[in-house]
N, C-alpha and C. Protein backbone atom coordinates (compact mmCIF):
# COMPACT_ATOMS: atom_id res chain seq x y z
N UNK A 1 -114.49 -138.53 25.02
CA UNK A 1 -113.99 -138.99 23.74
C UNK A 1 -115.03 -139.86 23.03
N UNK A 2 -115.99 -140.83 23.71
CA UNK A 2 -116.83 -141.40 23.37
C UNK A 2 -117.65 -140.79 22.39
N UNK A 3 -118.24 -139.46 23.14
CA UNK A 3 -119.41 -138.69 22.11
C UNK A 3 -118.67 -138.62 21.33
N UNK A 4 -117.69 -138.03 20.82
CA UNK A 4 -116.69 -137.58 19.42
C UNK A 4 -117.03 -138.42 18.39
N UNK A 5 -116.48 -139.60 19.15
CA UNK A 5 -116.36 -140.72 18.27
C UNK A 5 -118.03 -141.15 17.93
N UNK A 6 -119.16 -141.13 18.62
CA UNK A 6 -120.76 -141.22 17.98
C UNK A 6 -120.91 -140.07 17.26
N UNK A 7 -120.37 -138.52 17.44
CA UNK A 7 -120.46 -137.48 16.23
C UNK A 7 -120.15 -138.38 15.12
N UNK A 8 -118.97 -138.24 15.16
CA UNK A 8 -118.18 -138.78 14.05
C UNK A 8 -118.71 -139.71 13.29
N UNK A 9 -119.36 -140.86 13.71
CA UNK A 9 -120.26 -142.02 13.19
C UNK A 9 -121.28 -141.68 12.52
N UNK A 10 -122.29 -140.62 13.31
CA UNK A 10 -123.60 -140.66 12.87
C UNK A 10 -123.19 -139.50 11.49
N UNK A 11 -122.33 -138.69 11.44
CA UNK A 11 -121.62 -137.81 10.10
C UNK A 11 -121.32 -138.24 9.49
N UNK A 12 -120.61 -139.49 9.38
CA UNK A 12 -119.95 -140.26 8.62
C UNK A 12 -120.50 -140.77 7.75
N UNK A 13 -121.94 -141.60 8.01
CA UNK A 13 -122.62 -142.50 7.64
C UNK A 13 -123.71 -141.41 6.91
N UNK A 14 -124.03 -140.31 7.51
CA UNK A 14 -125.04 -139.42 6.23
C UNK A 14 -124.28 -138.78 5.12
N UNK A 15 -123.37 -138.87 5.23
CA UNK A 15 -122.13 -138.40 4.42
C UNK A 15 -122.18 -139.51 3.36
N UNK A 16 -121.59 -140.54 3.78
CA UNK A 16 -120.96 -141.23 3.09
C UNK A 16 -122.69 -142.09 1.88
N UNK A 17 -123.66 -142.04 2.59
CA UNK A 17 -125.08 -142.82 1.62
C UNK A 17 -125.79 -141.04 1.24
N UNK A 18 -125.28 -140.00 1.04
CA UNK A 18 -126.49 -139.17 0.96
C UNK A 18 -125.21 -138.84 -0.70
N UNK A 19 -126.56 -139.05 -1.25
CA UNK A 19 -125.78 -137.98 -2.72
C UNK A 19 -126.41 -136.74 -3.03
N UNK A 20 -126.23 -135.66 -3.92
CA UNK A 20 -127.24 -134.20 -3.97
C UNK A 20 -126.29 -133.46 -3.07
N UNK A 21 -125.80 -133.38 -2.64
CA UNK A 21 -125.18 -131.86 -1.78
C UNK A 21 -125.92 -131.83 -0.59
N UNK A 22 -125.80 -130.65 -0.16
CA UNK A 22 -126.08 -130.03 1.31
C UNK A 22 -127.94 -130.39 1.22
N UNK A 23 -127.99 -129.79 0.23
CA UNK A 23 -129.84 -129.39 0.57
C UNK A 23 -130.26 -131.27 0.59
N UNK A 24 -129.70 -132.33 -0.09
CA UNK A 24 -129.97 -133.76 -0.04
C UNK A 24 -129.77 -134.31 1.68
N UNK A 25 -128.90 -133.48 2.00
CA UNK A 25 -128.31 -133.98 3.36
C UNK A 25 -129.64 -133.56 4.69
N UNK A 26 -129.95 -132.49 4.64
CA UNK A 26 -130.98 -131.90 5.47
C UNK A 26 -131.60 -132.39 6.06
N UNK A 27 -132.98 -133.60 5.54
CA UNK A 27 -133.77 -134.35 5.96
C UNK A 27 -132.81 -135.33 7.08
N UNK A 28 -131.72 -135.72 6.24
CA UNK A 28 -131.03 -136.85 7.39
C UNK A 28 -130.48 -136.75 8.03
N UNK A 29 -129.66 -135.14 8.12
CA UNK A 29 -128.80 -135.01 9.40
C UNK A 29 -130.18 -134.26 10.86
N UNK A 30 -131.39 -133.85 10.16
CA UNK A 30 -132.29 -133.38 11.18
C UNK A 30 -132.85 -134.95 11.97
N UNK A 31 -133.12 -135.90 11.20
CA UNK A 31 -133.62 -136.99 11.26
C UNK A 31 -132.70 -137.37 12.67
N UNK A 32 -131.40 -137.67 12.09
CA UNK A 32 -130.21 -138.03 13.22
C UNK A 32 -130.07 -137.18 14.28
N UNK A 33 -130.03 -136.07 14.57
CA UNK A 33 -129.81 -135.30 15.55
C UNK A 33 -130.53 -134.68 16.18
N UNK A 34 -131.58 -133.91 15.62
CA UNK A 34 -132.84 -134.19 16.10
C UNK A 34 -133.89 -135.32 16.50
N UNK A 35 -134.53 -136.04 15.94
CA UNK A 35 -135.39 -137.39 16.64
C UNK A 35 -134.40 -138.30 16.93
N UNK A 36 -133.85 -138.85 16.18
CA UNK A 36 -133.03 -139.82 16.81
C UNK A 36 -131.87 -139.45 18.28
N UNK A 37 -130.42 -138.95 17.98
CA UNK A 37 -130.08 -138.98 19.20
C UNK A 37 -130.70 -137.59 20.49
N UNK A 38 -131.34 -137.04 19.81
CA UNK A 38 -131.90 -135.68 20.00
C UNK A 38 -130.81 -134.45 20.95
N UNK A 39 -129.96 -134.27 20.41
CA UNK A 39 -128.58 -133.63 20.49
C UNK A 39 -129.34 -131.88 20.59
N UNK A 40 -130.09 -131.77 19.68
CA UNK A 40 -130.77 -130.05 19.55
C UNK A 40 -132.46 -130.45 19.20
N UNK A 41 -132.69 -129.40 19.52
CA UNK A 41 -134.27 -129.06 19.61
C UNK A 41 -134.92 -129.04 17.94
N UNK A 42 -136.27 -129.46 17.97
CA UNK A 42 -136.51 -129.07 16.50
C UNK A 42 -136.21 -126.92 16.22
N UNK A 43 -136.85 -126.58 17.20
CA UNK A 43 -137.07 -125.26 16.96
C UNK A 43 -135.25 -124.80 16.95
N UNK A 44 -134.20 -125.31 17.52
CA UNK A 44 -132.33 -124.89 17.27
C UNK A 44 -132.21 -124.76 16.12
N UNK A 45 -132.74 -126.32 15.32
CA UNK A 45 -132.51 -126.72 13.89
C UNK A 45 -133.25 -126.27 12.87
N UNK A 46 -134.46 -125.35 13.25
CA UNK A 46 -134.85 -124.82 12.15
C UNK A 46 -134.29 -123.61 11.88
């Protein structure tokens, strides 16, 4: 339940500061899930 709830956080928060749509979002959800908690590979996410 823990991870859920850090999904949920780290979505929340690019969600809630990113304006522009999907293509605005890109850089920061790769940023977050890739380098930061590194959840998927660069090469998954491209």
């Amino acid at each position: 339940m823990k991870e859920l709830i850090i999904m949920f956080l780290s979505f929340f928060k690019i969600g809630a500061f990113t304006f522009g749509g999907g293509y605005a979002m890109i850089p920061l959800i790769e940023r977050e899930v890739v380098e930061s908690k590194k959840w998927i590979s660069k090469e998954e996410f491209t």
